[in-house]
PDB file of N, CA and C in Angstrom:
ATOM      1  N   UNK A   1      13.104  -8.092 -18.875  1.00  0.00           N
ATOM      2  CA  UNK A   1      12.251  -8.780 -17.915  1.00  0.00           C
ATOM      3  C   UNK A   1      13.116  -9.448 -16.859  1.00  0.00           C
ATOM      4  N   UNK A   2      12.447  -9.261 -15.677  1.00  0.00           N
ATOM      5  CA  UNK A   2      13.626  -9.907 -14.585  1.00  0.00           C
ATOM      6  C   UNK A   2      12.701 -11.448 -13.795  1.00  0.00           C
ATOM      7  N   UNK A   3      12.492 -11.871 -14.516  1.00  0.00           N
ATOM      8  CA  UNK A   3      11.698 -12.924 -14.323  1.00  0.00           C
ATOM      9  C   UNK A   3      10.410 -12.774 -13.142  1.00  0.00           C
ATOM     10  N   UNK A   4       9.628 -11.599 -13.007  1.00  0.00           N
ATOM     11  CA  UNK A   4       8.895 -11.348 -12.311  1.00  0.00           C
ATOM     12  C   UNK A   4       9.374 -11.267 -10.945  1.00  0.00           C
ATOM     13  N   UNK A   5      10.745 -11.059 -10.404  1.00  0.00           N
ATOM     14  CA  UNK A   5      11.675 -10.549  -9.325  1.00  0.00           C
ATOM     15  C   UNK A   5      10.330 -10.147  -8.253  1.00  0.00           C
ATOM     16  N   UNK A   6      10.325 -10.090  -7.210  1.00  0.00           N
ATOM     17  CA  UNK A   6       9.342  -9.036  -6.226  1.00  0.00           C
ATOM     18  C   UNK A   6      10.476  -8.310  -5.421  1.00  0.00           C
ATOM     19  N   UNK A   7       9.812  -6.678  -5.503  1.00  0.00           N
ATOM     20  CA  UNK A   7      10.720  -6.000  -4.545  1.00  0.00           C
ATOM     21  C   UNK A   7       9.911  -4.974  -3.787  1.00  0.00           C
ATOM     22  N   UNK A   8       9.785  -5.022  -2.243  1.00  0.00           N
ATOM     23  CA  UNK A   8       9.196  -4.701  -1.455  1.00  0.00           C
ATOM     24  C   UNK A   8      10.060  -3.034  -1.024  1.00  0.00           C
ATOM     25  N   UNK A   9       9.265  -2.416  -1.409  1.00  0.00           N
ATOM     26  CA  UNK A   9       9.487  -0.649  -1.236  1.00  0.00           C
ATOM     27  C   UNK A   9       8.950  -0.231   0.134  1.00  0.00           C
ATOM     28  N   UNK A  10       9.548   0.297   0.790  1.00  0.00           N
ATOM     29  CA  UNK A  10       8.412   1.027   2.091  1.00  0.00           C
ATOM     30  C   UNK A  10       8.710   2.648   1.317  1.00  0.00           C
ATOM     31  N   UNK A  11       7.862   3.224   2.021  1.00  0.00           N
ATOM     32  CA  UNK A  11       7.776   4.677   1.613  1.00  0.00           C
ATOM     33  C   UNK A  11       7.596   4.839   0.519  1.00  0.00           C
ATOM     34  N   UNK A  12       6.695   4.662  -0.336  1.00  0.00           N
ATOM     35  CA  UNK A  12       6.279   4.583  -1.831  1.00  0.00           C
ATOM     36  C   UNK A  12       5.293   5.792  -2.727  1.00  0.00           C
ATOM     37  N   UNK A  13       4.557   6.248  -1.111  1.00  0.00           N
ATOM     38  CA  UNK A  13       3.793   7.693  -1.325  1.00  0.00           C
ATOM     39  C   UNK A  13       4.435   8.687  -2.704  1.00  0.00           C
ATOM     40  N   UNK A  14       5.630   8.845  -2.239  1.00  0.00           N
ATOM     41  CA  UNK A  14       6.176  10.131  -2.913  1.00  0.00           C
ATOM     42  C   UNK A  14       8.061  10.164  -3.006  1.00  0.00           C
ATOM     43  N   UNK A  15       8.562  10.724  -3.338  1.00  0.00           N
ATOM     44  CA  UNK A  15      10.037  10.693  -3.487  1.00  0.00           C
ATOM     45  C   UNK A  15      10.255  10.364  -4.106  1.00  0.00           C
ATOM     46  N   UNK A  16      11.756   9.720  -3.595  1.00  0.00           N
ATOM     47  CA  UNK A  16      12.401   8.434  -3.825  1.00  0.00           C
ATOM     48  C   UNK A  16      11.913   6.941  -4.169  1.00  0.00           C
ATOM     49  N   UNK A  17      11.137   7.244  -2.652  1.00  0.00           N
ATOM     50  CA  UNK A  17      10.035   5.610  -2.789  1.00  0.00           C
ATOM     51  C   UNK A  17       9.348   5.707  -3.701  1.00  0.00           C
ATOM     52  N   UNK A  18       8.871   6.167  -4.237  1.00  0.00           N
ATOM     53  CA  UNK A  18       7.681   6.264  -5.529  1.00  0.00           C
ATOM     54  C   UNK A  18       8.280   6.133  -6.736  1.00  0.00           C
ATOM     55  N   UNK A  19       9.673   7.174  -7.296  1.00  0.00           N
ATOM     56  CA  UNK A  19      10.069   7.096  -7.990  1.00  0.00           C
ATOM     57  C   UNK A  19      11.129   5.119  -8.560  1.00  0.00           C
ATOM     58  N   UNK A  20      11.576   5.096  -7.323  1.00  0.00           N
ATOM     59  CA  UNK A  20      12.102   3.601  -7.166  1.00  0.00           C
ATOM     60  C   UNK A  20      10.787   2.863  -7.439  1.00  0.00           C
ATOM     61  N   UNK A  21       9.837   2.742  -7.003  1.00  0.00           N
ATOM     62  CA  UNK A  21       8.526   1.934  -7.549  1.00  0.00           C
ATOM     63  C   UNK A  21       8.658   2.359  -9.024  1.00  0.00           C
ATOM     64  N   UNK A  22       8.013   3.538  -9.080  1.00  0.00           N
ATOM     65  CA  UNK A  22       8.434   3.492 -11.010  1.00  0.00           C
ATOM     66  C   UNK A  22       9.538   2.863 -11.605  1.00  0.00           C
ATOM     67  N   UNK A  23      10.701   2.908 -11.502  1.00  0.00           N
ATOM     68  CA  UNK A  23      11.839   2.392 -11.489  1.00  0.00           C
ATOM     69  C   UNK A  23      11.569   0.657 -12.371  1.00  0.00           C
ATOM     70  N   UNK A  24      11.562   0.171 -11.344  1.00  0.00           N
ATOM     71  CA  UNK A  24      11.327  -1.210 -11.065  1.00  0.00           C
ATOM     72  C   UNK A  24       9.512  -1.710 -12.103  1.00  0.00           C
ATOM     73  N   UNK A  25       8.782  -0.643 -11.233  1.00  0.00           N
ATOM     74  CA  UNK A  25       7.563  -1.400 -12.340  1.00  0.00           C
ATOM     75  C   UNK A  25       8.164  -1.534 -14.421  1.00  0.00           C
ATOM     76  N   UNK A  26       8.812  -0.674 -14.539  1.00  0.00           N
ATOM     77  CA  UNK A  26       9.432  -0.163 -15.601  1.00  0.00           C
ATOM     78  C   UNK A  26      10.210  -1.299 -16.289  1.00  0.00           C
ATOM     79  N   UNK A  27      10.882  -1.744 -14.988  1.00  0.00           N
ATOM     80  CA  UNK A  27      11.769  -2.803 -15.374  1.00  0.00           C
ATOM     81  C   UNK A  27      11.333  -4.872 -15.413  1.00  0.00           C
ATOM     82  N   UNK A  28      10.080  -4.304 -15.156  1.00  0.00           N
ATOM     83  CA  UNK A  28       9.171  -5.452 -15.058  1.00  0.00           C
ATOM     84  C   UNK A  28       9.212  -6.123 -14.096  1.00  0.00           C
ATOM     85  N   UNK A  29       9.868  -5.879 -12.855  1.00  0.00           N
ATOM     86  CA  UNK A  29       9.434  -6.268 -11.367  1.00  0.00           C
ATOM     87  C   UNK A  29       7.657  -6.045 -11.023  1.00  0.00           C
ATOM     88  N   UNK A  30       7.625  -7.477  -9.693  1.00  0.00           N
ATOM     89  CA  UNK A  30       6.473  -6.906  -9.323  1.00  0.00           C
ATOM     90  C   UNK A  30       6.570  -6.266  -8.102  1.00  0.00           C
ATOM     91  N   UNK A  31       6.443  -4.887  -7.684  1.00  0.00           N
ATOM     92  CA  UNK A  31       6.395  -4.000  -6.372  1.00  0.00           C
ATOM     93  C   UNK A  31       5.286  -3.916  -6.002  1.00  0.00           C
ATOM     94  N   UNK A  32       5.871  -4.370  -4.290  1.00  0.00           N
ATOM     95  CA  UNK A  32       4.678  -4.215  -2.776  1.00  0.00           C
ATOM     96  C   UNK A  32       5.710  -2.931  -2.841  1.00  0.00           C
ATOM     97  N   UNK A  33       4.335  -2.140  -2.032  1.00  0.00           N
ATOM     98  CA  UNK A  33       5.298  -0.894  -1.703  1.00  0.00           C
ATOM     99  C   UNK A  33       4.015  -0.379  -0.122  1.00  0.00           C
ATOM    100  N   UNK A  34       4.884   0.231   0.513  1.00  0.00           N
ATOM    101  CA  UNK A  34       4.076   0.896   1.561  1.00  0.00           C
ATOM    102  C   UNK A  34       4.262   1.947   1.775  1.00  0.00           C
ATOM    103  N   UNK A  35       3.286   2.438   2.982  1.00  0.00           N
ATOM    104  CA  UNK A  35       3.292   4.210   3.151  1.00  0.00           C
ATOM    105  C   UNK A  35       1.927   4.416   4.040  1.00  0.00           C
ATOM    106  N   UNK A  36       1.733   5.784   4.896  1.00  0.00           N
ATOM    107  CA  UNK A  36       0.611   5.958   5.711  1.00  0.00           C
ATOM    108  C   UNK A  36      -0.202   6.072   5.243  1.00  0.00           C
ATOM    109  N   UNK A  37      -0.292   6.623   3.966  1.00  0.00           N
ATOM    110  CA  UNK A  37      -0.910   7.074   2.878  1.00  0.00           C
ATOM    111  C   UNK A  37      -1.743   6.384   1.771  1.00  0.00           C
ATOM    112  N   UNK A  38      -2.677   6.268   0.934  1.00  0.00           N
ATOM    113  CA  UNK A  38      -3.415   5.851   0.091  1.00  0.00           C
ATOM    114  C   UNK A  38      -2.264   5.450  -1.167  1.00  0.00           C
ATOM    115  N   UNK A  39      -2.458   4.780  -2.274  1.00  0.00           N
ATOM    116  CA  UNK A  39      -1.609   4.817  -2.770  1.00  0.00           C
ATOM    117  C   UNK A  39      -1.246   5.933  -3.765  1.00  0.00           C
ATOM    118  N   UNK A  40      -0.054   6.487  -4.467  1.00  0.00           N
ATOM    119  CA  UNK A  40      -0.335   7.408  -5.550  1.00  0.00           C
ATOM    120  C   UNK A  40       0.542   6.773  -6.736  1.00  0.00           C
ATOM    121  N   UNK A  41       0.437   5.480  -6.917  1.00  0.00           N
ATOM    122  CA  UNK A  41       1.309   4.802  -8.015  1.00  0.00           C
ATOM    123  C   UNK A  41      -0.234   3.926  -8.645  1.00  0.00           C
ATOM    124  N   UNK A  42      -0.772   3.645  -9.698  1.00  0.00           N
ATOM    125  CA  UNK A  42      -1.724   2.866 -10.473  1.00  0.00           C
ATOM    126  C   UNK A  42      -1.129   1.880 -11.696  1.00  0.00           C
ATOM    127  N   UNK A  43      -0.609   0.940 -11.224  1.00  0.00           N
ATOM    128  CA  UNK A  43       0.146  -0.266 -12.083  1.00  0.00           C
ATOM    129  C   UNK A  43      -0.432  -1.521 -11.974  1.00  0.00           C
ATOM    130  N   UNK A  44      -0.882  -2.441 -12.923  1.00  0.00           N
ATOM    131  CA  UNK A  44      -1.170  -3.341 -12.508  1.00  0.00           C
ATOM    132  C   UNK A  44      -0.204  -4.029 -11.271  1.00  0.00           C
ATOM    133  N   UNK A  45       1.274  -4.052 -11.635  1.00  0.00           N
ATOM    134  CA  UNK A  45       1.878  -4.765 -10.849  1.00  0.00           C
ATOM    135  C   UNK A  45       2.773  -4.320  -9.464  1.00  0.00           C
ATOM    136  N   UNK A  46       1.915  -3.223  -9.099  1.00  0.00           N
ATOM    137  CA  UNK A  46       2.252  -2.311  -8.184  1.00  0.00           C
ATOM    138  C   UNK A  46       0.882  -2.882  -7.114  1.00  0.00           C
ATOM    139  N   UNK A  47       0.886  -3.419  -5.849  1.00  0.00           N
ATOM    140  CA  UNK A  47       0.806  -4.127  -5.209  1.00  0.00           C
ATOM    141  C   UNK A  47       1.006  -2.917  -3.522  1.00  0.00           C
ATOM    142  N   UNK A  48      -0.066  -2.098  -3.320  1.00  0.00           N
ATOM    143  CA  UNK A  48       0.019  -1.028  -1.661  1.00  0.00           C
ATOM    144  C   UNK A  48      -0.373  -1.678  -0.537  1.00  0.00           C
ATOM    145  N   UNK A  49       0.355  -1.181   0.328  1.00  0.00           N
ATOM    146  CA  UNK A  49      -0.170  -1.770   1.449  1.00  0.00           C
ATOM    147  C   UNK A  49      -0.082  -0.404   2.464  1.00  0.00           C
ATOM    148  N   UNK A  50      -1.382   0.195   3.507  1.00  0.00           N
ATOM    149  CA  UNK A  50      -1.124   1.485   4.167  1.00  0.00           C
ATOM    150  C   UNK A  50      -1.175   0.869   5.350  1.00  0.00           C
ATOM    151  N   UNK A  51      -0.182   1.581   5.765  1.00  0.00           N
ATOM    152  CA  UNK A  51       0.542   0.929   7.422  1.00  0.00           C
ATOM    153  C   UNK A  51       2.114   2.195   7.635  1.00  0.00           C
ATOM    154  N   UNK A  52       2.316   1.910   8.969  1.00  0.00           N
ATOM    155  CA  UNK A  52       3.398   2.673   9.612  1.00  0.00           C
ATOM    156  C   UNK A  52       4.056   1.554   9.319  1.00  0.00           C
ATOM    157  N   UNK A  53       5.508   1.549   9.177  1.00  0.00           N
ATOM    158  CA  UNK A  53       6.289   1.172   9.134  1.00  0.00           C
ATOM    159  C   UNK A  53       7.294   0.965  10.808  1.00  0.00           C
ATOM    160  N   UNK A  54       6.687   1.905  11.966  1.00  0.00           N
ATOM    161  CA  UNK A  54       7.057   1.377  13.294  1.00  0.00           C
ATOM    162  C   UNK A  54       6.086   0.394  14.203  1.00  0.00           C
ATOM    163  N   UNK A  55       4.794   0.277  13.065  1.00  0.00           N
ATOM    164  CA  UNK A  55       4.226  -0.749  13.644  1.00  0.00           C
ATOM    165  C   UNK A  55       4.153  -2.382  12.985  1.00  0.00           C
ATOM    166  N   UNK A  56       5.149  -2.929  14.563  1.00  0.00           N
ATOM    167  CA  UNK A  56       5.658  -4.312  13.771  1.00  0.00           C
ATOM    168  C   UNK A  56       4.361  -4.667  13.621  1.00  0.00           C
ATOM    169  N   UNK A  57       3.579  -4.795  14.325  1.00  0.00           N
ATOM    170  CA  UNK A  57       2.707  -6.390  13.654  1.00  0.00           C
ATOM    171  C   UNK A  57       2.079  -5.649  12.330  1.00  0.00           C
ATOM    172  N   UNK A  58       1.680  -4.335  11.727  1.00  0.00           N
ATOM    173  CA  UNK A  58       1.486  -3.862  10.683  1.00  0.00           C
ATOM    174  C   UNK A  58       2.252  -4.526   9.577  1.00  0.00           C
ATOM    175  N   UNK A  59       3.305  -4.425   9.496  1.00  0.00           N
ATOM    176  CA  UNK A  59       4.825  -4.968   8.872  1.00  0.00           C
ATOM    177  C   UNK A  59       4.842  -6.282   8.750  1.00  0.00           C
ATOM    178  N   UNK A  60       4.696  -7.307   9.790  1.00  0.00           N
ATOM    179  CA  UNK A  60       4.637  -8.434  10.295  1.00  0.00           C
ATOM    180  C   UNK A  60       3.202  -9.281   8.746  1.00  0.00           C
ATOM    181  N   UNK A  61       2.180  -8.591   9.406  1.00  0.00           N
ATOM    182  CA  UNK A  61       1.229  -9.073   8.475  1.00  0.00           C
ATOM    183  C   UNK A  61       1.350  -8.554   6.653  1.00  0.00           C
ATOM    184  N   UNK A  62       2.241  -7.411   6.603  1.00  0.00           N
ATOM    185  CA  UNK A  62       2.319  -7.125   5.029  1.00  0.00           C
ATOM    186  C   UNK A  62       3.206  -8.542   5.025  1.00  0.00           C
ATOM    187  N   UNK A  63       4.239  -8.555   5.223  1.00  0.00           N
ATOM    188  CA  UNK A  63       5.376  -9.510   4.697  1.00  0.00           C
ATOM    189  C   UNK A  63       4.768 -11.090   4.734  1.00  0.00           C
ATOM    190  N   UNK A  64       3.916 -11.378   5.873  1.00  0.00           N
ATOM    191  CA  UNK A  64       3.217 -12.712   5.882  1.00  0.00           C
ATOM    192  C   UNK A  64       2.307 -12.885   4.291  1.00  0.00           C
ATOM    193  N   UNK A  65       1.536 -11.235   3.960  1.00  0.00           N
ATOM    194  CA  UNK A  65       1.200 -11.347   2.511  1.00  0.00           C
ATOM    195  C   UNK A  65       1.421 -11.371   1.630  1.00  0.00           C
ATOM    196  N   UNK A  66       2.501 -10.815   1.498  1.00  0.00           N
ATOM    197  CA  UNK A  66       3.552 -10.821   0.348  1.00  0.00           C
ATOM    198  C   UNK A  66       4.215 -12.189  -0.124  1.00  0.00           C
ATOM    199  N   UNK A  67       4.454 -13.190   1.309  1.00  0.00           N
ATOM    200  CA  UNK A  67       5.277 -14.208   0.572  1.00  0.00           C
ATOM    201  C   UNK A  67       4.110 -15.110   0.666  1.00  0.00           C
ATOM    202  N   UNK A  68       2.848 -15.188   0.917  1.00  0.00           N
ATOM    203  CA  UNK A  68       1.640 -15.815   0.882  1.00  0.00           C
ATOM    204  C   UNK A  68       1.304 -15.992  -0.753  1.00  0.00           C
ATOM    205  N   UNK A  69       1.732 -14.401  -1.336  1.00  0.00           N
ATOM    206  CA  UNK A  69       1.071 -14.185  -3.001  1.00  0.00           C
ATOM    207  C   UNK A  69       2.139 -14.488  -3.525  1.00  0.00           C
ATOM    208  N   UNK A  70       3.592 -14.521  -3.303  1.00  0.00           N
ATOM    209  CA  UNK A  70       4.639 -14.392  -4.315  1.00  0.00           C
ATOM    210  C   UNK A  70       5.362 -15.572  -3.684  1.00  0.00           C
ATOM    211  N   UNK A  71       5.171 -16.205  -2.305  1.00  0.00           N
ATOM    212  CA  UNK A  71       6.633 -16.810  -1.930  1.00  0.00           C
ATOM    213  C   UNK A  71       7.768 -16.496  -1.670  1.00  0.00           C
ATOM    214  N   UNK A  72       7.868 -15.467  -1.529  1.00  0.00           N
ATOM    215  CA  UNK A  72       9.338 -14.471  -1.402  1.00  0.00           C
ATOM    216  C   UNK A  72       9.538 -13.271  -2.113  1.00  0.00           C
ATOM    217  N   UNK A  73      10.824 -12.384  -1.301  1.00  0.00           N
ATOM    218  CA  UNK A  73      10.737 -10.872  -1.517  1.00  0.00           C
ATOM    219  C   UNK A  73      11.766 -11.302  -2.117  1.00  0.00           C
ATOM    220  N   UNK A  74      12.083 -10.901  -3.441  1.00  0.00           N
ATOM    221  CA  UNK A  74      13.610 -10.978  -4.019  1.00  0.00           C
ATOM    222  C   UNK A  74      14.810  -9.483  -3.326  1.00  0.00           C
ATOM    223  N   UNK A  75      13.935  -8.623  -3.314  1.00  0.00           N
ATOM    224  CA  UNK A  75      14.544  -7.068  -2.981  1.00  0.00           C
ATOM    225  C   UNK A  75      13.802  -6.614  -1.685  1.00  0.00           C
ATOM    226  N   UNK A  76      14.997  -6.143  -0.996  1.00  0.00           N
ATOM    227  CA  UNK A  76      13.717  -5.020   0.015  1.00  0.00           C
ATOM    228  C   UNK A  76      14.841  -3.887   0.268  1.00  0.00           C
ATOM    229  N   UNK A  77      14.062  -2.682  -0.103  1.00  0.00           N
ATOM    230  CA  UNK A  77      14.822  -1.396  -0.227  1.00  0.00           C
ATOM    231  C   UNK A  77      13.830  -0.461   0.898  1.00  0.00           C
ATOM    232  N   UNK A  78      14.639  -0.506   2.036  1.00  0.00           N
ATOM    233  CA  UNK A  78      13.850   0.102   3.168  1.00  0.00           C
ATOM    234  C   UNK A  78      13.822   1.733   3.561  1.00  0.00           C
ATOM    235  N   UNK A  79      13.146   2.026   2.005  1.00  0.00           N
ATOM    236  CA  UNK A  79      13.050   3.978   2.445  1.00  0.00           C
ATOM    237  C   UNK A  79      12.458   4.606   2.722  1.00  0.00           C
ATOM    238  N   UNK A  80      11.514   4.034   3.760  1.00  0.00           N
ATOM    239  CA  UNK A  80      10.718   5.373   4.260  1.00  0.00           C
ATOM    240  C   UNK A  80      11.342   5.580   5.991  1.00  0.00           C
ATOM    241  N   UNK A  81      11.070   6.743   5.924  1.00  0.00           N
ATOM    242  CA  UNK A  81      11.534   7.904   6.977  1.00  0.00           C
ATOM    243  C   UNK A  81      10.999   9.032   7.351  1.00  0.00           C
ATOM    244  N   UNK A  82      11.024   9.573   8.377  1.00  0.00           N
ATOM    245  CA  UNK A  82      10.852  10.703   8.712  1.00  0.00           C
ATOM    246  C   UNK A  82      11.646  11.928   9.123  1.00  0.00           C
ATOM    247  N   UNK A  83      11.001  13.133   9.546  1.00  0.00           N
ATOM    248  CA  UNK A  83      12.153  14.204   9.824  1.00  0.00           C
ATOM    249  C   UNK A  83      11.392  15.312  10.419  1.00  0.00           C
ATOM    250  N   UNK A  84      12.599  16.129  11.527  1.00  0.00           N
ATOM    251  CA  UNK A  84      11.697  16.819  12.114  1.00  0.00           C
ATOM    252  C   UNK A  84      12.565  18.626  11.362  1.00  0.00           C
ATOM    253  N   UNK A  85      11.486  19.086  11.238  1.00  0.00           N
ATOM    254  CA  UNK A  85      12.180  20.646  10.417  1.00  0.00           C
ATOM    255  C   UNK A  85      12.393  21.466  12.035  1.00  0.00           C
ATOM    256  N   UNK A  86      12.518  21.225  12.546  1.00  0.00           N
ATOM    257  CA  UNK A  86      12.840  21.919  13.882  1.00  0.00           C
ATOM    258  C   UNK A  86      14.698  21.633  14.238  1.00  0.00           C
ATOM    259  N   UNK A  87      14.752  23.024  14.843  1.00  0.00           N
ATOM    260  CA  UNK A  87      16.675  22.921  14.950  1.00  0.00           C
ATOM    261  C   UNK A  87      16.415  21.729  16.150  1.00  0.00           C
ATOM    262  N   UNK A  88      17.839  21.128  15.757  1.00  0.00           N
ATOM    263  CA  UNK A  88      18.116  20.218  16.882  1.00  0.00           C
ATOM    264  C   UNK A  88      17.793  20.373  18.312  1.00  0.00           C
ATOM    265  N   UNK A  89      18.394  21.495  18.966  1.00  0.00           N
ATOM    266  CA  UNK A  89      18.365  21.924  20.129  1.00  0.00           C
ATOM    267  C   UNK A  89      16.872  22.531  20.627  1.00  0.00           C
ATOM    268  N   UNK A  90      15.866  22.454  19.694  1.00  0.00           N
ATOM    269  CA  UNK A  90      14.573  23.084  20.196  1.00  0.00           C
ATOM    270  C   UNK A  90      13.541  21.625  20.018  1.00  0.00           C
ATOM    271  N   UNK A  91      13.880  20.403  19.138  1.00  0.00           N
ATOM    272  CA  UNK A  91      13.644  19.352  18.744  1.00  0.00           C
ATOM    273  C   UNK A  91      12.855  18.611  20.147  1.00  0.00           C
ATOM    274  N   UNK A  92      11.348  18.495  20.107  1.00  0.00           N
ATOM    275  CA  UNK A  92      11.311  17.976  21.694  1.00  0.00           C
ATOM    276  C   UNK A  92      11.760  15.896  21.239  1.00  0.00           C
ATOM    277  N   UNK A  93      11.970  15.587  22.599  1.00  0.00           N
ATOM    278  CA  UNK A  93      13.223  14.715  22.782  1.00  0.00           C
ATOM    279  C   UNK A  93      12.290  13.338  22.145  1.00  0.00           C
ATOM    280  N   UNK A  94      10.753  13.340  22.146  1.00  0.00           N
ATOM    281  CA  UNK A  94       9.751  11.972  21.812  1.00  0.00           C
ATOM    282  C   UNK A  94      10.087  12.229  20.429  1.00  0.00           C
ATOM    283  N   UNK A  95      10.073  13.438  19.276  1.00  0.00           N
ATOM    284  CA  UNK A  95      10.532  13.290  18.058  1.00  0.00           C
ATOM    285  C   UNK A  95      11.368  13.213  17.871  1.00  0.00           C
ATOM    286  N   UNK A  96      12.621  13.422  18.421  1.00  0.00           N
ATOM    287  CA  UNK A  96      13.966  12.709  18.032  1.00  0.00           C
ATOM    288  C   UNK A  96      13.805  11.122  18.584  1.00  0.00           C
ATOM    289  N   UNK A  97      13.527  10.902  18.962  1.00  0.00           N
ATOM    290  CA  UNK A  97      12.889   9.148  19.407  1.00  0.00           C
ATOM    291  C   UNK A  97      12.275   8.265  18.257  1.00  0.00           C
ATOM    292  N   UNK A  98      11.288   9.212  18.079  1.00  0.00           N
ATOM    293  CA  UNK A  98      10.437   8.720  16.914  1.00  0.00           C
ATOM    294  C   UNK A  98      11.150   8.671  15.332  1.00  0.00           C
ATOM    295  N   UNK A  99      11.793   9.866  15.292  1.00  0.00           N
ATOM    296  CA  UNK A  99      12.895  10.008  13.960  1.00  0.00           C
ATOM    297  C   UNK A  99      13.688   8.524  14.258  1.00  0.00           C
ATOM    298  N   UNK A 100      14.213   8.591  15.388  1.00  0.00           N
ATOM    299  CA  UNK A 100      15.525   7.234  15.199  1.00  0.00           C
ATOM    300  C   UNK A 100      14.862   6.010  14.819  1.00  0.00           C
ATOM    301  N   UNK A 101      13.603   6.002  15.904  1.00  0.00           N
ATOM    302  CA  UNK A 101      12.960   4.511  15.487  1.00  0.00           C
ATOM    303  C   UNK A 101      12.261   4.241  14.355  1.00  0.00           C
ATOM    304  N   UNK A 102      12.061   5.243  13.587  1.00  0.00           N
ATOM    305  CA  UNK A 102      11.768   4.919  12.031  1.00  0.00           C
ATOM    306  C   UNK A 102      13.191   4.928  11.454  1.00  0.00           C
ATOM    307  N   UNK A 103      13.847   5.721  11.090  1.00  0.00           N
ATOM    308  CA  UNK A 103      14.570   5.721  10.535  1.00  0.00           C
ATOM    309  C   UNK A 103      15.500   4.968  10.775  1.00  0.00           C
TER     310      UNK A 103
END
């Protein structure tokens, strides 16, 4: 038990992020986690929030809730991202924009 620790996940949908949410719920943390997406984690102490992650005041108001319910983030592991499957050189130039400013 980590004394009920909070650790705030972005990208929690699927992967990494999801798997790191398992991770941690496992380890008896309580995880906020986000994503564009609905949630696909069901824990009591798994805690979603659906929002972009390039929209600050989206962001702005999770974190105002988070330390509203808990008082503070002990962890924040910032993995969500995007990617474009297109070669570089054919890549139009607003998604390489959009890749940097998420990522």
């Amino acid at each position: 038990m980590h004394d009920n620790k909070v650790v705030l996940i972005t990208g929690t949908r699927k992967g990494i992020g999801k798997s790191l949410s398992e991770y941690y719920l496992q380890k008896g943390f309580i995880v906020c986690g986000c994503s564009r997406g609905e949630a696909s984690i069901s824990h009591q102490e798994y805690h979603h929030y659906v929002l972009d992650v390039c929209d600050e005041m989206a962001v702005v108001k999770m974190i105002r809730d988070i330390k509203k319910k808990y008082n503070r983030i002990d962890i924040l592991l910032n993995n969500a991202g995007i990617a474009s499957m297109n070669h570089i050189l054919t890549t139009p130039y607003q998604s390489v924009r959009n890749i940097f400013n998420t990522n």
